[in-house]
N, C-alpha and C. Protein backbone atom coordinates (compact mmCIF):
# COMPACT_ATOMS: atom_id res chain seq x y z
N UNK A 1 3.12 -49.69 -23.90
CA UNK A 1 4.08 -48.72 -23.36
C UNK A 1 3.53 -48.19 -22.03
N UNK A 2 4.67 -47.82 -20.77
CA UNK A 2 3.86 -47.50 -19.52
C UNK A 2 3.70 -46.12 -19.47
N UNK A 3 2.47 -45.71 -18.79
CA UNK A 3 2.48 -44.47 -18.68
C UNK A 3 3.74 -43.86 -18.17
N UNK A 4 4.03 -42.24 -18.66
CA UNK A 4 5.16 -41.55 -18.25
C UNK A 4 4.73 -40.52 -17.16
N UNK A 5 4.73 -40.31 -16.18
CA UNK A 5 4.80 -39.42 -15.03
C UNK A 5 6.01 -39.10 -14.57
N UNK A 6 5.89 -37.77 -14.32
CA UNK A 6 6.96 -37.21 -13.22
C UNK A 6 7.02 -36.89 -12.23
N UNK A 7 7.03 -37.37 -11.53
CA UNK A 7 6.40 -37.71 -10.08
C UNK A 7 6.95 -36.75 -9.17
N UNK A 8 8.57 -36.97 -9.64
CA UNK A 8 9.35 -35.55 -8.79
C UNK A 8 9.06 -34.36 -9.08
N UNK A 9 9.05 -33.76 -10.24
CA UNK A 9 8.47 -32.67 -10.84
C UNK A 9 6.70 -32.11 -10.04
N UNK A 10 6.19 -33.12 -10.15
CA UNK A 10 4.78 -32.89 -9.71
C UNK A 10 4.41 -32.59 -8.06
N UNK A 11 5.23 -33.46 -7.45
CA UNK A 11 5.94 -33.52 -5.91
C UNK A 11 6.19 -31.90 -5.65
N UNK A 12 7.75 -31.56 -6.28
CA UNK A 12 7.81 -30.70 -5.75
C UNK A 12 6.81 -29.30 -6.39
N UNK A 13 6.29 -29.02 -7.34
CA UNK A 13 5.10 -28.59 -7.40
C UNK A 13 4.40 -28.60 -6.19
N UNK A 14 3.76 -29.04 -5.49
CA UNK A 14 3.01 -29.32 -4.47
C UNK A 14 3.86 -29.32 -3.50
N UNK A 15 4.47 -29.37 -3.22
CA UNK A 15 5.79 -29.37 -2.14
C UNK A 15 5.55 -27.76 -1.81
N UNK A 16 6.26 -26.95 -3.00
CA UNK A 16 6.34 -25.46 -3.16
C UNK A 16 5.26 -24.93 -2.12
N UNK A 17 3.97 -25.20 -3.10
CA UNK A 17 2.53 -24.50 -2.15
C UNK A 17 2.60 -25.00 -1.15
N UNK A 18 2.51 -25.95 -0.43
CA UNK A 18 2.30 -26.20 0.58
C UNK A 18 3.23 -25.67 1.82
N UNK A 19 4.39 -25.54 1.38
CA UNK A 19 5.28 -24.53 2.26
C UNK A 19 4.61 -23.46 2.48
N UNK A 20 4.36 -22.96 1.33
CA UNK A 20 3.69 -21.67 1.07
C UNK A 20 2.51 -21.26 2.16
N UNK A 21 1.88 -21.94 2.52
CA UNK A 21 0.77 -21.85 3.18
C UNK A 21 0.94 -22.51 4.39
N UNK A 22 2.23 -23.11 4.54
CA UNK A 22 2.18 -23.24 6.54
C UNK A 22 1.52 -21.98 7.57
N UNK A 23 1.40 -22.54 7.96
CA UNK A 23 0.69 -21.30 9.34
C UNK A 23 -0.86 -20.87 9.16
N UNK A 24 -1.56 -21.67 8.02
CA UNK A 24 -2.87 -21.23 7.75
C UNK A 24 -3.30 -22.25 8.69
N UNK A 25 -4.73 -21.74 8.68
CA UNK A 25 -5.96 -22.71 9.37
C UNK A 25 -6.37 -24.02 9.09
N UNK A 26 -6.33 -25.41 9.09
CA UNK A 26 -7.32 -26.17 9.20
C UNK A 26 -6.91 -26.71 7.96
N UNK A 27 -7.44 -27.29 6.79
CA UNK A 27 -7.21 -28.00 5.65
C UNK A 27 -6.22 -26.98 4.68
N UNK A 28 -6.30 -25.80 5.12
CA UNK A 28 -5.47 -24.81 3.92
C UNK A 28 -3.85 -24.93 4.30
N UNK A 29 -3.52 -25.67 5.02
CA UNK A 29 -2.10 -26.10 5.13
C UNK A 29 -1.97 -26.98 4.36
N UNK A 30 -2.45 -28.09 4.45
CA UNK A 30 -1.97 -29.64 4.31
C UNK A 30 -3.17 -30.63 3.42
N UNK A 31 -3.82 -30.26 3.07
CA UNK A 31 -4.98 -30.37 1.70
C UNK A 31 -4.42 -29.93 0.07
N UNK A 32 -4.17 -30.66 -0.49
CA UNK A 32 -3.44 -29.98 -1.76
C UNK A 32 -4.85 -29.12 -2.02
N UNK A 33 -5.60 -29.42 -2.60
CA UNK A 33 -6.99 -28.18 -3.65
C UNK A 33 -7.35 -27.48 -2.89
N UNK A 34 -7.17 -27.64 -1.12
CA UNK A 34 -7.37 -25.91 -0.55
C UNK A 34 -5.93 -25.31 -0.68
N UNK A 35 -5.29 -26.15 0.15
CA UNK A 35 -3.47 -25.09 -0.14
C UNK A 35 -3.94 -24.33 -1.52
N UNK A 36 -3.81 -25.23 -2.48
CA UNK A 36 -3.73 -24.32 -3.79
C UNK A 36 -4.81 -23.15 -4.19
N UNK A 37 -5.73 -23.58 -4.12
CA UNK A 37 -6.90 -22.05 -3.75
C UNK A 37 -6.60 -21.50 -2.51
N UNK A 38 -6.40 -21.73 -1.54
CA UNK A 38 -5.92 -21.17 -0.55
C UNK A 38 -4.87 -19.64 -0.92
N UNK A 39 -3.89 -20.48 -1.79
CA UNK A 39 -2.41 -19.91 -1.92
C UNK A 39 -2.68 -18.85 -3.06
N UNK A 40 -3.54 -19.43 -4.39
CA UNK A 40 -3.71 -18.62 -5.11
C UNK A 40 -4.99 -17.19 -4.87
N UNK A 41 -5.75 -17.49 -4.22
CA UNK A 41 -6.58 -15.93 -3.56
C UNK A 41 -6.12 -15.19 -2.93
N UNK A 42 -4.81 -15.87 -2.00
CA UNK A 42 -4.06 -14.70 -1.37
C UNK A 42 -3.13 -14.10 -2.12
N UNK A 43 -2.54 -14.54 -3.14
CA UNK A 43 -1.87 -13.82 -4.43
C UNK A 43 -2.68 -12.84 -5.17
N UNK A 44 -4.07 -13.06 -5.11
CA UNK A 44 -4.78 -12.26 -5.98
C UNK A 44 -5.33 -11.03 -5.00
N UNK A 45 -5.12 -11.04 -3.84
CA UNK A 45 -5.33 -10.20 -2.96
C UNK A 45 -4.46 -9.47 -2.36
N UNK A 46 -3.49 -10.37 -2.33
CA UNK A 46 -1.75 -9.24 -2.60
C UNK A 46 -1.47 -8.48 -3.67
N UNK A 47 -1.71 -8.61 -4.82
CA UNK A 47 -1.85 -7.73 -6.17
C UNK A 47 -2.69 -6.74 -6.20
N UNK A 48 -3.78 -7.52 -5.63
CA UNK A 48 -5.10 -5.83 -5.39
C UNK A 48 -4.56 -4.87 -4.53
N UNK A 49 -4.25 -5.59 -3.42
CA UNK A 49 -3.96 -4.58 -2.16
C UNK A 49 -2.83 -3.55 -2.03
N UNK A 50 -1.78 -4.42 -2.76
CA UNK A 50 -0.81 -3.50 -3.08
C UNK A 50 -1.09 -2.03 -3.71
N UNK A 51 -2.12 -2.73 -4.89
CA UNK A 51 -2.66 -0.92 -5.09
C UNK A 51 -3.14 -0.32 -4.32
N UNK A 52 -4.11 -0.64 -3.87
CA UNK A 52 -5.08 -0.38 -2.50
C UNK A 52 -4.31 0.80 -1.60
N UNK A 53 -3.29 -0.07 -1.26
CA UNK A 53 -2.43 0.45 -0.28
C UNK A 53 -2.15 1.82 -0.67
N UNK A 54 -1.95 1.89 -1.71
CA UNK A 54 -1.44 3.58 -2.53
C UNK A 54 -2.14 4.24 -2.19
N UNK A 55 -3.68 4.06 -2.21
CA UNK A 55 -4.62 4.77 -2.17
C UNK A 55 -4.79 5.04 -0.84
N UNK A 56 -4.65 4.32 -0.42
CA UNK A 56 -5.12 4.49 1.65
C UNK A 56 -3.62 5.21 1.77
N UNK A 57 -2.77 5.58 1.79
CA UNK A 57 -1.64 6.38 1.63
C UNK A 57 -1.97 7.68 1.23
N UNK A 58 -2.55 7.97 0.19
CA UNK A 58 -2.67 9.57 -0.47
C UNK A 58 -3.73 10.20 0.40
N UNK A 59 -4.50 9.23 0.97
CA UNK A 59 -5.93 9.63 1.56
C UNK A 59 -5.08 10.08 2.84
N UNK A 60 -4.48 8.89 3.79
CA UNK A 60 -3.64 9.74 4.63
C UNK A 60 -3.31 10.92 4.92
N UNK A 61 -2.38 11.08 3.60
CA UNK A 61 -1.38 12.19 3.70
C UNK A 61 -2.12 13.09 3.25
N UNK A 62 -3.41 13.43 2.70
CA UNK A 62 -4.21 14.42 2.51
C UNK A 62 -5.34 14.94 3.64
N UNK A 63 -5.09 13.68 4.69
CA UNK A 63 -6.09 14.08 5.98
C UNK A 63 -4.82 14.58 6.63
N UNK A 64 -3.98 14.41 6.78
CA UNK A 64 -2.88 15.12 7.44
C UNK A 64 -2.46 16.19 7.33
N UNK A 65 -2.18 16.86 5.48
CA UNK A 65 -2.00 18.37 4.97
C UNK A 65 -3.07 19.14 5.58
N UNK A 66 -4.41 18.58 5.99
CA UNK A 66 -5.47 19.11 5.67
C UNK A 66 -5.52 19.37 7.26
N UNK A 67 -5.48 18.92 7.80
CA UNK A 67 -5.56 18.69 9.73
C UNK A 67 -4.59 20.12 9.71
N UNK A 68 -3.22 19.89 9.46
CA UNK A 68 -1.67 21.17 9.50
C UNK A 68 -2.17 22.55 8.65
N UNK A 69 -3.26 22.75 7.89
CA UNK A 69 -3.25 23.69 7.17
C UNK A 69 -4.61 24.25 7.62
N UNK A 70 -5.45 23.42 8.23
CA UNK A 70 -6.38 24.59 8.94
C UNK A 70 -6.16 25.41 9.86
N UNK A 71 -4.58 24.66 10.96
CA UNK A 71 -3.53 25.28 11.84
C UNK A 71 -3.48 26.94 11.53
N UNK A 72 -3.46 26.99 10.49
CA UNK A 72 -3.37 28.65 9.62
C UNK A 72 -4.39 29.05 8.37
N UNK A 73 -6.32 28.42 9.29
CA UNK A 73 -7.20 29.42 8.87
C UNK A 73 -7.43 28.72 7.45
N UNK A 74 -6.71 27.92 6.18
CA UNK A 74 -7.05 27.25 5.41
C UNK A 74 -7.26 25.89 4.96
N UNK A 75 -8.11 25.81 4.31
CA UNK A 75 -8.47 24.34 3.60
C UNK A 75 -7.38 23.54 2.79
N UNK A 76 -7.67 22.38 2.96
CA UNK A 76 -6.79 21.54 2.02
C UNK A 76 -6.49 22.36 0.48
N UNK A 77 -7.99 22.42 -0.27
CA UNK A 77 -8.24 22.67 -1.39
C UNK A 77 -7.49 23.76 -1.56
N UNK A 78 -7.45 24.78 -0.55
CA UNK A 78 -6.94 26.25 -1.19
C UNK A 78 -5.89 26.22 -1.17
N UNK A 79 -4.91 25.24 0.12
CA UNK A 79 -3.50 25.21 0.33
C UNK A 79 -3.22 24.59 -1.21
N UNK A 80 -3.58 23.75 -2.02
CA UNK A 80 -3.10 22.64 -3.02
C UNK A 80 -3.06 23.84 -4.01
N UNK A 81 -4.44 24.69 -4.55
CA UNK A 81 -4.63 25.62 -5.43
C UNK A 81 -3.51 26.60 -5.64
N UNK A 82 -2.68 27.13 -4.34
CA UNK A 82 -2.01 28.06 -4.01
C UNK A 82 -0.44 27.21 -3.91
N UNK A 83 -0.30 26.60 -3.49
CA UNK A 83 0.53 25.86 -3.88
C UNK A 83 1.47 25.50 -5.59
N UNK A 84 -0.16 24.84 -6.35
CA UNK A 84 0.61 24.89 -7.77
C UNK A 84 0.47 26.01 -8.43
N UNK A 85 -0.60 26.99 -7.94
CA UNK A 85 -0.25 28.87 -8.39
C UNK A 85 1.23 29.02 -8.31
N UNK A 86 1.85 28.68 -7.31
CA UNK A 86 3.10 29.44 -7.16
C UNK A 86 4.14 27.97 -7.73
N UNK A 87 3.82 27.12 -8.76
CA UNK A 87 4.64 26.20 -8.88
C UNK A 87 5.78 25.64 -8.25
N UNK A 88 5.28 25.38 -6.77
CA UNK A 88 6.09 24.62 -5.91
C UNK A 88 5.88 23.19 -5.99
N UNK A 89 6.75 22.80 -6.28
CA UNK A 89 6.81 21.02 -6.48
C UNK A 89 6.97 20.17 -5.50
N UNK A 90 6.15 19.82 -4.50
CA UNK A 90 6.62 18.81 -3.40
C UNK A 90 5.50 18.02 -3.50
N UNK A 91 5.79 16.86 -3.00
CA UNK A 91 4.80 15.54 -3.04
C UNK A 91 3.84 16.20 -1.82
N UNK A 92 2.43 15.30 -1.77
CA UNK A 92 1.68 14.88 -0.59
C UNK A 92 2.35 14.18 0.46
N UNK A 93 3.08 13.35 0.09
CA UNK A 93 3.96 12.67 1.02
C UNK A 93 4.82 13.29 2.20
N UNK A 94 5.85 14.52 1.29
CA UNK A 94 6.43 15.05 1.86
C UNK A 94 6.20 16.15 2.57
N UNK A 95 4.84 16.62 2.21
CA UNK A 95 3.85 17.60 2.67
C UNK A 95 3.79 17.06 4.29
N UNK A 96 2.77 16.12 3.88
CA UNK A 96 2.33 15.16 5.16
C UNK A 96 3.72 15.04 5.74
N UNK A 97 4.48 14.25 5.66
CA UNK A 97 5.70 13.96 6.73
C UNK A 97 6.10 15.50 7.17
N UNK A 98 6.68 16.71 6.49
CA UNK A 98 6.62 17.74 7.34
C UNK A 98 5.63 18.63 8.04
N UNK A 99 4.52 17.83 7.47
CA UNK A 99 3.63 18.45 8.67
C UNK A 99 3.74 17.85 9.75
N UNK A 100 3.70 16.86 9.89
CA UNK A 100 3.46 15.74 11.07
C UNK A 100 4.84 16.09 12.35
N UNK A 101 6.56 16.13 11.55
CA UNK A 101 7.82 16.32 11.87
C UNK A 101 8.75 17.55 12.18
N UNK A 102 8.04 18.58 11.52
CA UNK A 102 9.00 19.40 11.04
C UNK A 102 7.98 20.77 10.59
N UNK A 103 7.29 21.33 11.61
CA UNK A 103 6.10 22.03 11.58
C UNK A 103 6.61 23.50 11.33
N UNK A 104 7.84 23.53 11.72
CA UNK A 104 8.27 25.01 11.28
C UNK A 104 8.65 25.05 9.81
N UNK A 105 9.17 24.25 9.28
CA UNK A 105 9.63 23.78 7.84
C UNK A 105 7.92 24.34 7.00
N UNK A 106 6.85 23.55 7.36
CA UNK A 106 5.57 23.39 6.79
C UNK A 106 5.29 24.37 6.96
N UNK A 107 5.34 25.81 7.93
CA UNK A 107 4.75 27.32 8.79
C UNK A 107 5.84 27.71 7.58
N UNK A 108 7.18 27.47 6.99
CA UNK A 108 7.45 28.13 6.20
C UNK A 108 7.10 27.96 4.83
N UNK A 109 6.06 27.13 4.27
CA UNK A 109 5.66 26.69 2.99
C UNK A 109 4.08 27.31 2.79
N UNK A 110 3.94 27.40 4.10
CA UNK A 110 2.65 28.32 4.42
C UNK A 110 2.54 29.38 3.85
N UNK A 111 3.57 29.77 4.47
CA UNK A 111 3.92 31.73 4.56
C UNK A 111 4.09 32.59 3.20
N UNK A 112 5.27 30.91 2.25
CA UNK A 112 5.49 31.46 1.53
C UNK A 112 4.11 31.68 0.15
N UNK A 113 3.35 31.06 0.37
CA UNK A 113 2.11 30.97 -0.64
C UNK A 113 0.84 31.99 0.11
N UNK A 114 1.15 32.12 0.81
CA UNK A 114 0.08 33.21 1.42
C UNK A 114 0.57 34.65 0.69
C-alpha cells in the first residue's frame, strides 16, 4: 500500500507561516524551521508584551498624576490616599489624561480633596 500524504494540507500549513513572516531578515522569511521559530517567538512575545504594555501604561499615568499634583505642593501617595478617603472613583488613566488635557478639570479634583 502507498504511503498517504497530504501534501496540500501540509503546503498550505507552511504557506500560512511563511506569509506570516514576509518582511523579516535573511532565512526567517523563506527557510521553513526559521520562519517557523521565527513566527512562533514572536507570538510568544506578543502575548508577554501585551501584558507588559499594561504595566508601562499604569507606570505612565502614575508619573504623570504625580508630575500634575506636585503642581499643588503634593505627592502622588497623598493625592491617591485622599482621593479614596473621600471615595472618588476615577481611573489612573483618566486622572493622567486630565491632567495632561484638561488642567482646570484636575485643579478641580484637587480642591475638592484638599
Amino acid at each position: 500500500m502507498p504511503r498517504s500524504v497530504n501534501a496540500v494540507a501540509a503546503k498550505a500549513r507552511k504557506k500560512k507561516i511563511l506569509n506570516k513572516t514576509k518582511g523579516q531578515f535573511g532565512a526567517r522569511k523563506n527557510v521553513w524551521t526559521v520562519a517557523k521559530n521565527s513566527y512562533e517567538k514572536g507570538q510568544q512575545y506578543a502575548y508577554r508584551d501585551r501584558r507588559v504594555n499594561k504595566r508601562n501604561f499604569r507606570s505612565l499615568w502614575i508619573m504623570r498624576i504625580n508630575a500634575a499634583v506636585r503642581l499643588y505642593d503634593m505627592t502622588y501617595s497623598e493625592f491617591m490616599g485622599k482621593i479614596h478617603g473621600k471615595n472618588i472613583e476615577i481611573s489612573r488613566k483618566v486622572l493622567a489624561d486630565l491632567a495632561m488635557n484638561n488642567p482646570e478639570a484636575f485643579k478641580a479634583i484637587v480642591d475638592a480633596i484638599k
